[in-house]
N, C-alpha and C. Protein backbone atom coordinates (compact mmCIF):
# COMPACT_ATOMS: atom_id res chain seq x y z
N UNK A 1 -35.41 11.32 -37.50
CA UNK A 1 -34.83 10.00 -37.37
C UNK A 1 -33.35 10.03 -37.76
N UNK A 2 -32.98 10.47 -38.67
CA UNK A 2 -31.62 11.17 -39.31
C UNK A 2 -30.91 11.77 -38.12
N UNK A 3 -31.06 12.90 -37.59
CA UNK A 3 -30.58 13.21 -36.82
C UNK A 3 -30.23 12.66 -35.51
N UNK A 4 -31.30 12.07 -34.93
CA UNK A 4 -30.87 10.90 -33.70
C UNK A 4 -29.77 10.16 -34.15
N UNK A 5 -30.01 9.55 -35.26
CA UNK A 5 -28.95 8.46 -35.88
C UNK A 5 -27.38 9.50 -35.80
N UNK A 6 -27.26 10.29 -36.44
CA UNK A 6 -26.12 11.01 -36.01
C UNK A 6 -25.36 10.98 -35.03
N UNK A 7 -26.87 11.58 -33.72
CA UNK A 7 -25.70 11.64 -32.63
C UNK A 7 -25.64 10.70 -32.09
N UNK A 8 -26.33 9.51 -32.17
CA UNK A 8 -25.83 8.34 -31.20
C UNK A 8 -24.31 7.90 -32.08
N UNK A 9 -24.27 7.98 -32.96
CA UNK A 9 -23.39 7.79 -34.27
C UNK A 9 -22.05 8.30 -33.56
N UNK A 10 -21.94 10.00 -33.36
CA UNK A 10 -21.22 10.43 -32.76
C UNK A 10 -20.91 10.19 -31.75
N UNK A 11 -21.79 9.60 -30.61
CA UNK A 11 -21.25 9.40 -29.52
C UNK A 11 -20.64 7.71 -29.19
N UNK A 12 -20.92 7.21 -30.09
CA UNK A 12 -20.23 6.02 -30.06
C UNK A 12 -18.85 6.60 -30.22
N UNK A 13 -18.70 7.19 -31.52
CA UNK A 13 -17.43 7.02 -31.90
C UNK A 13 -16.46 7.76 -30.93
N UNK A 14 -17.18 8.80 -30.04
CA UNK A 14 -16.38 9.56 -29.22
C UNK A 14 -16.19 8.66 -28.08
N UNK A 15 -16.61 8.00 -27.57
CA UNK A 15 -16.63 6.55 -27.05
C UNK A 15 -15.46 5.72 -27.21
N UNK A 16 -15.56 5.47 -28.71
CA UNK A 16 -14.52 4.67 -29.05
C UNK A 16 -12.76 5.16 -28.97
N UNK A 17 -13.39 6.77 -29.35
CA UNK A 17 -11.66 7.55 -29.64
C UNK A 17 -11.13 7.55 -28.11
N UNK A 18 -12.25 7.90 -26.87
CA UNK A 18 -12.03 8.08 -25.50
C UNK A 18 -11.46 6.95 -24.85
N UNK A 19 -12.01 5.75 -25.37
CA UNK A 19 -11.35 4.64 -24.62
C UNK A 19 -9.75 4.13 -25.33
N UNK A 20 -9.48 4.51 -26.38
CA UNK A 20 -8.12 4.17 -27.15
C UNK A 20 -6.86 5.03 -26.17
N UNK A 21 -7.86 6.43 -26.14
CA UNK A 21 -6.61 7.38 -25.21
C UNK A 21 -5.84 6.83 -24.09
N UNK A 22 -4.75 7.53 -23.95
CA UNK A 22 -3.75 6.72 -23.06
C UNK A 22 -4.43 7.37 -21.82
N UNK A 23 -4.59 6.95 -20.49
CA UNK A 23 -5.23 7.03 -19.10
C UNK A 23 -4.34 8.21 -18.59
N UNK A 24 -4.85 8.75 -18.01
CA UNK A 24 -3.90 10.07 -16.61
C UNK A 24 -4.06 9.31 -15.72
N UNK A 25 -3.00 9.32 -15.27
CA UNK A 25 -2.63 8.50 -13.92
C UNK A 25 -2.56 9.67 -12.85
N UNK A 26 -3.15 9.39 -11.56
CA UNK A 26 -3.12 10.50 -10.63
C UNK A 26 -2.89 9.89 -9.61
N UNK A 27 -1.68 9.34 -9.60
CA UNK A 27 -0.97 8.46 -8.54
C UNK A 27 0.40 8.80 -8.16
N UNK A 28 0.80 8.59 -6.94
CA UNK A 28 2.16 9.36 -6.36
C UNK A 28 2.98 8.23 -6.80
N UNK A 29 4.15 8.40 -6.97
CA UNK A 29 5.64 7.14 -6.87
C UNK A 29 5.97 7.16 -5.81
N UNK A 30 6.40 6.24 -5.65
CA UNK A 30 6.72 5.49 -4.17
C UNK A 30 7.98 6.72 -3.72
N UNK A 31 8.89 7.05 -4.96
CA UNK A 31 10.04 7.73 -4.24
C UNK A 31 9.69 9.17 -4.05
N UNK A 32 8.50 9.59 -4.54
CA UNK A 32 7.79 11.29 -3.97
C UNK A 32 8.09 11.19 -2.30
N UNK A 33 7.12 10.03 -1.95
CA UNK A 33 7.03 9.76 -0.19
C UNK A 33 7.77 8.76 0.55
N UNK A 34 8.40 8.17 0.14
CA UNK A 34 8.97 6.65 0.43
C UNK A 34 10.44 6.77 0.18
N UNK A 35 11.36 6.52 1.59
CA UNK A 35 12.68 6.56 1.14
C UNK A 35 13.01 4.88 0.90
N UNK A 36 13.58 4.70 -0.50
CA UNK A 36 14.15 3.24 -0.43
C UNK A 36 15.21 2.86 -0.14
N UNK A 37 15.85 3.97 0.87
CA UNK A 37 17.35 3.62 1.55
C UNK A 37 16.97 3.28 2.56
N UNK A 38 16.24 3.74 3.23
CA UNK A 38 15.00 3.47 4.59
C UNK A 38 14.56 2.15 5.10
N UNK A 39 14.68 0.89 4.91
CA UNK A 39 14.19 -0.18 5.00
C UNK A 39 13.71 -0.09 6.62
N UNK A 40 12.49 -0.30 7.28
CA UNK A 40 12.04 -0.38 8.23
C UNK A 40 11.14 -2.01 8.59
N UNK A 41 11.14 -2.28 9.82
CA UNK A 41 11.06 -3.04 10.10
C UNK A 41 9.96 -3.09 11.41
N UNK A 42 8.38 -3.26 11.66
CA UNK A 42 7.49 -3.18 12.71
C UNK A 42 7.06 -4.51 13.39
N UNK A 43 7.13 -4.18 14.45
CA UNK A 43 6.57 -5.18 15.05
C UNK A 43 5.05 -4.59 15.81
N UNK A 44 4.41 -5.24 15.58
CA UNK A 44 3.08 -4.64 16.66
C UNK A 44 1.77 -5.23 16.25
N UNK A 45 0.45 -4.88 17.12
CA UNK A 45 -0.44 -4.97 16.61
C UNK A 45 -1.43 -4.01 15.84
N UNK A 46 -1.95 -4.70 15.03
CA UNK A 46 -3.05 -3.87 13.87
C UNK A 46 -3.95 -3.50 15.12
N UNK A 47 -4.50 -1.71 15.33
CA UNK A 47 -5.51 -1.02 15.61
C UNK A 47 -6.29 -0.77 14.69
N UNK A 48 -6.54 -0.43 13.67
CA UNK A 48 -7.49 0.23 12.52
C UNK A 48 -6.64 -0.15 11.10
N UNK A 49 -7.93 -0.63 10.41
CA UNK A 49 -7.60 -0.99 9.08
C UNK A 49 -8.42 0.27 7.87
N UNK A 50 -7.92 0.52 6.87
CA UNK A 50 -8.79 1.30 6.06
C UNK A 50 -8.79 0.82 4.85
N UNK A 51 -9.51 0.48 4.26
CA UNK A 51 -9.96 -0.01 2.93
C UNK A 51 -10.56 0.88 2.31
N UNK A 52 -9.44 1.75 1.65
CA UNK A 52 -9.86 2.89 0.74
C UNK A 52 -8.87 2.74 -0.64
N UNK A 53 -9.48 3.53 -1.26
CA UNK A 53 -8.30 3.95 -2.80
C UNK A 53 -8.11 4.92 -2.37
N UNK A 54 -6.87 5.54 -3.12
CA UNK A 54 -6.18 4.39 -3.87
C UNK A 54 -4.94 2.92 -3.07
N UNK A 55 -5.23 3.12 -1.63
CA UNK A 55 -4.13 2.05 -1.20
C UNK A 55 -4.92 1.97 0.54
N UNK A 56 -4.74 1.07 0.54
CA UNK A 56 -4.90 0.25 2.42
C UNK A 56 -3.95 1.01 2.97
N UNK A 57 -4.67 1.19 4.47
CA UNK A 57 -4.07 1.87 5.30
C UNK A 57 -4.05 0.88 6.26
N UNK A 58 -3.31 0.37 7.23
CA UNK A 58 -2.71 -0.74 8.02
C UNK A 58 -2.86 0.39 8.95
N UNK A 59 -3.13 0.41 10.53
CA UNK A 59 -2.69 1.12 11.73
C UNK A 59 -1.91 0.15 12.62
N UNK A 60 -0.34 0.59 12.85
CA UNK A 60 0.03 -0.73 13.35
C UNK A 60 0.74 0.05 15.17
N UNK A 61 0.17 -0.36 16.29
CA UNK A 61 0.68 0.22 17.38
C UNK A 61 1.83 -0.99 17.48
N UNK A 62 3.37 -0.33 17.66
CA UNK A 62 4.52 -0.56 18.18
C UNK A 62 4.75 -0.20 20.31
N UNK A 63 5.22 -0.76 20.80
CA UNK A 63 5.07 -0.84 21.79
C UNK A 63 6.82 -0.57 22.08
N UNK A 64 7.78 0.67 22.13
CA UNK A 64 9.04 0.77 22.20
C UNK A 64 9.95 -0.04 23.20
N UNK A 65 10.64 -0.27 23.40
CA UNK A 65 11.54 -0.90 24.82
C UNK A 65 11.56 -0.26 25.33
N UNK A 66 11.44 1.26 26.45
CA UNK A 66 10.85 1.81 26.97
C UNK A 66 9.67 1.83 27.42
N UNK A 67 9.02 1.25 26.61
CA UNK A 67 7.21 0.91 27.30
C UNK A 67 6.40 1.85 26.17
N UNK A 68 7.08 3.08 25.71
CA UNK A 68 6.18 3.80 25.14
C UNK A 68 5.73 3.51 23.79
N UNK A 69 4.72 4.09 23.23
CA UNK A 69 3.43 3.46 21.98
C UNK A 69 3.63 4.24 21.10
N UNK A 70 3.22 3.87 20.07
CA UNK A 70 3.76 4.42 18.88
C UNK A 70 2.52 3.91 17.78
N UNK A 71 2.13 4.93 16.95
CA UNK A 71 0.76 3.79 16.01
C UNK A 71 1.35 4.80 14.47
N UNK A 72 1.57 3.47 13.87
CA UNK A 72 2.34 3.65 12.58
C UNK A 72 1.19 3.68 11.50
N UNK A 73 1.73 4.26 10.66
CA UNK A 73 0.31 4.19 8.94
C UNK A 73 1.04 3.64 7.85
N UNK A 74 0.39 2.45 7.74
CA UNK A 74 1.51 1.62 6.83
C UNK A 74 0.55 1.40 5.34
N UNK A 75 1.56 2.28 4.55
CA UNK A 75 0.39 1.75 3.14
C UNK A 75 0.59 0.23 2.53
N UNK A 76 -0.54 0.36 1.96
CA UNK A 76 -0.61 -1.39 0.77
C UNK A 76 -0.75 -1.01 -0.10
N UNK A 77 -1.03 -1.99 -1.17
CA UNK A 77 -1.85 -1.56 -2.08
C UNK A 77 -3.30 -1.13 -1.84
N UNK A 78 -3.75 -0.91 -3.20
CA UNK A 78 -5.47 -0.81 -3.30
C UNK A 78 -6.07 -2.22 -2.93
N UNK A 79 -7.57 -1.50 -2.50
CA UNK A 79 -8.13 -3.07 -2.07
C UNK A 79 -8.19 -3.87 -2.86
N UNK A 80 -8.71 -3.63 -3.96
CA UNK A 80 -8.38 -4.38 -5.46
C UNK A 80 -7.30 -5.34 -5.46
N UNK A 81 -6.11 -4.59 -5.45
CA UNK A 81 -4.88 -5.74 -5.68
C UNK A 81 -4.90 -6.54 -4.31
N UNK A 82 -5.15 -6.62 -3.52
CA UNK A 82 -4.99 -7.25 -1.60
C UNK A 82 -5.82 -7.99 -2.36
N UNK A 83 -7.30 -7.74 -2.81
CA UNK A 83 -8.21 -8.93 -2.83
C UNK A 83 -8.17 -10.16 -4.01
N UNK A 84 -7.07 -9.42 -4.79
CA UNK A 84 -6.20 -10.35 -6.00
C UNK A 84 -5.80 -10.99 -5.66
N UNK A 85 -5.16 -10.71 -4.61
CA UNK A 85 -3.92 -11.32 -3.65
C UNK A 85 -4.45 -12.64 -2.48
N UNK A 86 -5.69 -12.47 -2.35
CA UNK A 86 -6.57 -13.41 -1.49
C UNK A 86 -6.52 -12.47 -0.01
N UNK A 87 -6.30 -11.32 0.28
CA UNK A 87 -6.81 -10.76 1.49
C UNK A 87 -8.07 -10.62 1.23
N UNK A 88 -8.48 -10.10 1.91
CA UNK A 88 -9.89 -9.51 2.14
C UNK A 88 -9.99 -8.61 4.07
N UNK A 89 -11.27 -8.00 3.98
CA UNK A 89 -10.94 -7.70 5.33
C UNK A 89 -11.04 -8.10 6.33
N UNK A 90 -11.75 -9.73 6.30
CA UNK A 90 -10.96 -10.18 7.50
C UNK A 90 -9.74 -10.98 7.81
N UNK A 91 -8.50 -10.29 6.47
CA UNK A 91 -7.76 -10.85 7.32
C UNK A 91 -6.72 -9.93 8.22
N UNK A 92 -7.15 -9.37 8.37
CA UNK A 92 -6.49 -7.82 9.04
C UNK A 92 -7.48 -7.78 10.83
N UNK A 93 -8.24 -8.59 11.66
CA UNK A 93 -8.49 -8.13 12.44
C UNK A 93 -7.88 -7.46 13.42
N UNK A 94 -8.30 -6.54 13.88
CA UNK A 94 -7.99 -5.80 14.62
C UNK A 94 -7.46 -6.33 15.98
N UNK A 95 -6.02 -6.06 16.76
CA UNK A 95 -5.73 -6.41 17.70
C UNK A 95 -4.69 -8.07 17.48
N UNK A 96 -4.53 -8.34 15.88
CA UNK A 96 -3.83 -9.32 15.53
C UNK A 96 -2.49 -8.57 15.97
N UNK A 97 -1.20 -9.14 15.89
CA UNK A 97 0.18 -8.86 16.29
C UNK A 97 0.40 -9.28 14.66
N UNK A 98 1.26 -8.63 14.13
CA UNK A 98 2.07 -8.64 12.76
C UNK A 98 3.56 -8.20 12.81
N UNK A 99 4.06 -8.51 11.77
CA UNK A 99 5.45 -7.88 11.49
C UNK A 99 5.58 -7.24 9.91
N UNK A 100 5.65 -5.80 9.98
CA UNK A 100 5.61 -5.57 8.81
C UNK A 100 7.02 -4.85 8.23
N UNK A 101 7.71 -5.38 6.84
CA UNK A 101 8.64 -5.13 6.59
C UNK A 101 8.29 -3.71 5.30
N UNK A 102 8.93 -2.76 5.54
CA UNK A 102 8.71 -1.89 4.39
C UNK A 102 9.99 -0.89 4.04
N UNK A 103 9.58 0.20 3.98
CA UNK A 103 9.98 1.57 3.86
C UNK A 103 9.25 2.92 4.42
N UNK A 104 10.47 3.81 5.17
CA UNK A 104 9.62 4.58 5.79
C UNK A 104 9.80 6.09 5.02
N UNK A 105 9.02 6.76 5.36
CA UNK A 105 7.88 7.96 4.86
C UNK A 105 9.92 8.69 4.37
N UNK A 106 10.10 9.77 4.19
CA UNK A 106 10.98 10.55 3.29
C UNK A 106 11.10 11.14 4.52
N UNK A 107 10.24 12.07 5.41
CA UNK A 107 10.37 12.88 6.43
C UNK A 107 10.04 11.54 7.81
N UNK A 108 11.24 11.45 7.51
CA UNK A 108 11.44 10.67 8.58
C UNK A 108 10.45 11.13 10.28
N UNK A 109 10.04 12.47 10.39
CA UNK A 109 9.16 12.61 11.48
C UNK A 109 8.08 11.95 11.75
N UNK A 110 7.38 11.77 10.54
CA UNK A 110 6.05 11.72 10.34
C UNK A 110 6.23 9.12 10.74
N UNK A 111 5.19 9.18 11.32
CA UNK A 111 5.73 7.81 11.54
C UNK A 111 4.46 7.27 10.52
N UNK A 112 5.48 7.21 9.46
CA UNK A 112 4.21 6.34 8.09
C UNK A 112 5.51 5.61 7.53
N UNK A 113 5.15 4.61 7.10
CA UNK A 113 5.91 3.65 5.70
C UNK A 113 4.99 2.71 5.39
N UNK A 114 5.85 2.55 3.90
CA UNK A 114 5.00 1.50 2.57
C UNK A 114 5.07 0.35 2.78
N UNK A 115 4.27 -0.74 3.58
CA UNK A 115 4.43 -1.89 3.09
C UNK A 115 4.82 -2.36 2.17
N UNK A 116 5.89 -4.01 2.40
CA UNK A 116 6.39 -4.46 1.34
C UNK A 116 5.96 -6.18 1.73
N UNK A 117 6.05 -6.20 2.72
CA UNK A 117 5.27 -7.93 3.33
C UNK A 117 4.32 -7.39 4.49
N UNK A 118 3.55 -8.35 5.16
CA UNK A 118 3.09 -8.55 6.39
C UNK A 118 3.26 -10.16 6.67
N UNK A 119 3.78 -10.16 7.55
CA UNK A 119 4.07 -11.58 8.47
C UNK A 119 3.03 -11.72 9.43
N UNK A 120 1.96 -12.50 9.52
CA UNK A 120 0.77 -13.32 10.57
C UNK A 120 1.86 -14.25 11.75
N UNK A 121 1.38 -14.54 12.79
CA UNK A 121 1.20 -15.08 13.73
C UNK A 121 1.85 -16.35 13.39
N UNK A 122 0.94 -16.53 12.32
CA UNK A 122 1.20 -18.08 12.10
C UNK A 122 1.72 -18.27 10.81
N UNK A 123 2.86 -17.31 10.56
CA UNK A 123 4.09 -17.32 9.53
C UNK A 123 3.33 -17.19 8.31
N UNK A 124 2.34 -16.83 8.10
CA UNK A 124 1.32 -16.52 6.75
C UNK A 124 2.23 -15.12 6.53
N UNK A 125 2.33 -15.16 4.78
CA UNK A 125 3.62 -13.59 4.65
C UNK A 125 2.52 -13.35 3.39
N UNK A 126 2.46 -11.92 3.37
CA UNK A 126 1.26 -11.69 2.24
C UNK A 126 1.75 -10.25 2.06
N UNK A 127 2.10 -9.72 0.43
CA UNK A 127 2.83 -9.64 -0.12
C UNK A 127 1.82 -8.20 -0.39
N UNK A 128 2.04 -7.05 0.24
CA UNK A 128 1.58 -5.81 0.13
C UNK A 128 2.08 -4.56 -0.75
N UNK A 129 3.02 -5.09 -1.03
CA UNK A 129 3.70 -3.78 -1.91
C UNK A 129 2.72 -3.73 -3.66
N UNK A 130 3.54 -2.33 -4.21
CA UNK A 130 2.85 -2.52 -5.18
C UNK A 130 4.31 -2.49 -6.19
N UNK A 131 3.77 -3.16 -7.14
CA UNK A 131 4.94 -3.43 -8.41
C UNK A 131 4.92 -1.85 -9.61
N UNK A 132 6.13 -1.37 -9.72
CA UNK A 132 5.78 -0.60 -11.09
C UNK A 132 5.90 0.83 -10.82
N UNK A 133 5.66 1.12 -9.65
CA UNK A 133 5.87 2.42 -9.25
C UNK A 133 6.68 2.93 -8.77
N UNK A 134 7.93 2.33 -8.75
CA UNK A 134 9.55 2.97 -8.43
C UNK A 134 9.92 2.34 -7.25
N UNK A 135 8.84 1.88 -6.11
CA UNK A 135 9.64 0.95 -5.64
C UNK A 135 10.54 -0.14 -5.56
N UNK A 136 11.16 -0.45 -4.51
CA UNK A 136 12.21 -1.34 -4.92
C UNK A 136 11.83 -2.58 -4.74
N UNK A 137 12.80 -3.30 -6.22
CA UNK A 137 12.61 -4.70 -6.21
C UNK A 137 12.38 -5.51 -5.22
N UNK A 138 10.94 -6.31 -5.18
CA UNK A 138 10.42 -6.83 -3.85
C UNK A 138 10.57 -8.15 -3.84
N UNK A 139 11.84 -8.78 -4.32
CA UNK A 139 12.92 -9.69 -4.10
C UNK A 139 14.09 -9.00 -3.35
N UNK A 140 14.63 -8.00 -3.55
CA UNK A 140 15.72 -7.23 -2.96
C UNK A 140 15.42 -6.42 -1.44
N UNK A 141 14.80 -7.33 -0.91
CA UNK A 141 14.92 -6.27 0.43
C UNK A 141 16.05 -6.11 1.39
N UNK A 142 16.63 -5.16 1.99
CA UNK A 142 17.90 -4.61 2.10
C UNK A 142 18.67 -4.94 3.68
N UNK A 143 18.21 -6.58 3.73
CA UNK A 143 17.73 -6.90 5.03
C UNK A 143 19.13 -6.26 6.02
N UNK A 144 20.19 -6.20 5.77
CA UNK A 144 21.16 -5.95 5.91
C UNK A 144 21.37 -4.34 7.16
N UNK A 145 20.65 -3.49 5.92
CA UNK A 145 19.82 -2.17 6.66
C UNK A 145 18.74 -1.71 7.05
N UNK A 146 18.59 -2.74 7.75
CA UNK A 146 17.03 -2.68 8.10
C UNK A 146 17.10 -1.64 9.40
N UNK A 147 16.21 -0.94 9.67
CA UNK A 147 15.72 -0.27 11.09
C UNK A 147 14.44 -0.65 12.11
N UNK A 148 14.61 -1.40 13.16
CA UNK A 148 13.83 -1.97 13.59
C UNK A 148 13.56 -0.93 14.12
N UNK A 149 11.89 -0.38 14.39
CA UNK A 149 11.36 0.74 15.00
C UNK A 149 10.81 0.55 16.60
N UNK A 150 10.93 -0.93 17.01
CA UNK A 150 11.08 -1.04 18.65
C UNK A 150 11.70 -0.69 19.09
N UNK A 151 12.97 0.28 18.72
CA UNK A 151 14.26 0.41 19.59
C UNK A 151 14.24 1.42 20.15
């Protein structure tokens, strides 16, 4: 009886010391992948949505002035924070037209950037970025240098 008492004893307390510890974070900064000189600018409609961690994946096809297609990977946050936020997944259907304002990928080849808004149809603006992780102030967007990716 002694002995049980011990180790549950012990494992509380290892419990207790485990949850005081400061967390490992195993999360990228925005400026690893994300240029914030970059301000980009999409127009198109949502093909595929992904609701994964650690962040939403947006598929957004651009349609160039040329005619030719283009399907962009636009991060969000985690579903978590979107559903803080009052998204959920239906508000992303598929084949909606959006405008999404962000930042694009570092290697400029690769056609990905970070959401920072999404603009609806019907002027609904819902606020995708994430705070804290080196992105830039999401009052300060750089409207100035923006790169519209229809061109």
């Amino acid at each position: 009886m002694r002995l049980t008492f011990l180790k549950s004893a012990l494992w509380i307390a290892l419990a207790a010391v485990s949850l005081s510890l400061p967390r490992a974070v195993a999360h990228h900064a925005f400026g690893s992948e994300f240029d914030a000189n970059c301000p980009v600018l999409l127009k198109g409609k949502i093909v595929k949505i992904e609701w994964v961690n650690p962040h939403t994946w947006i598929h957004v096809e651009i349609v160039k002035d040329d005619g030719t297609k283009e399907t962009w990977m636009v991060e969000g946050g985690s579903p978590n924070t979107l559903l803080r936020r009052g998204a959920n997944k239906n508000t992303f259907p598929v084949g909606t037209e959006i405008v999404v304002d962000g930042y694009q990928a570092r290697d400029h080849s690769e056609k990905r950037a970070n959401a920072r808004n999404v603009t609806f149809p019907d002027g609904r603006k819902l606020f995708l970025g994430s705070t804290g992780t080196g992105a830039p102030d999401p009052d300060q967007f750089p409207t100035e240098k923006v790169k519209t990716l229809n061109k």
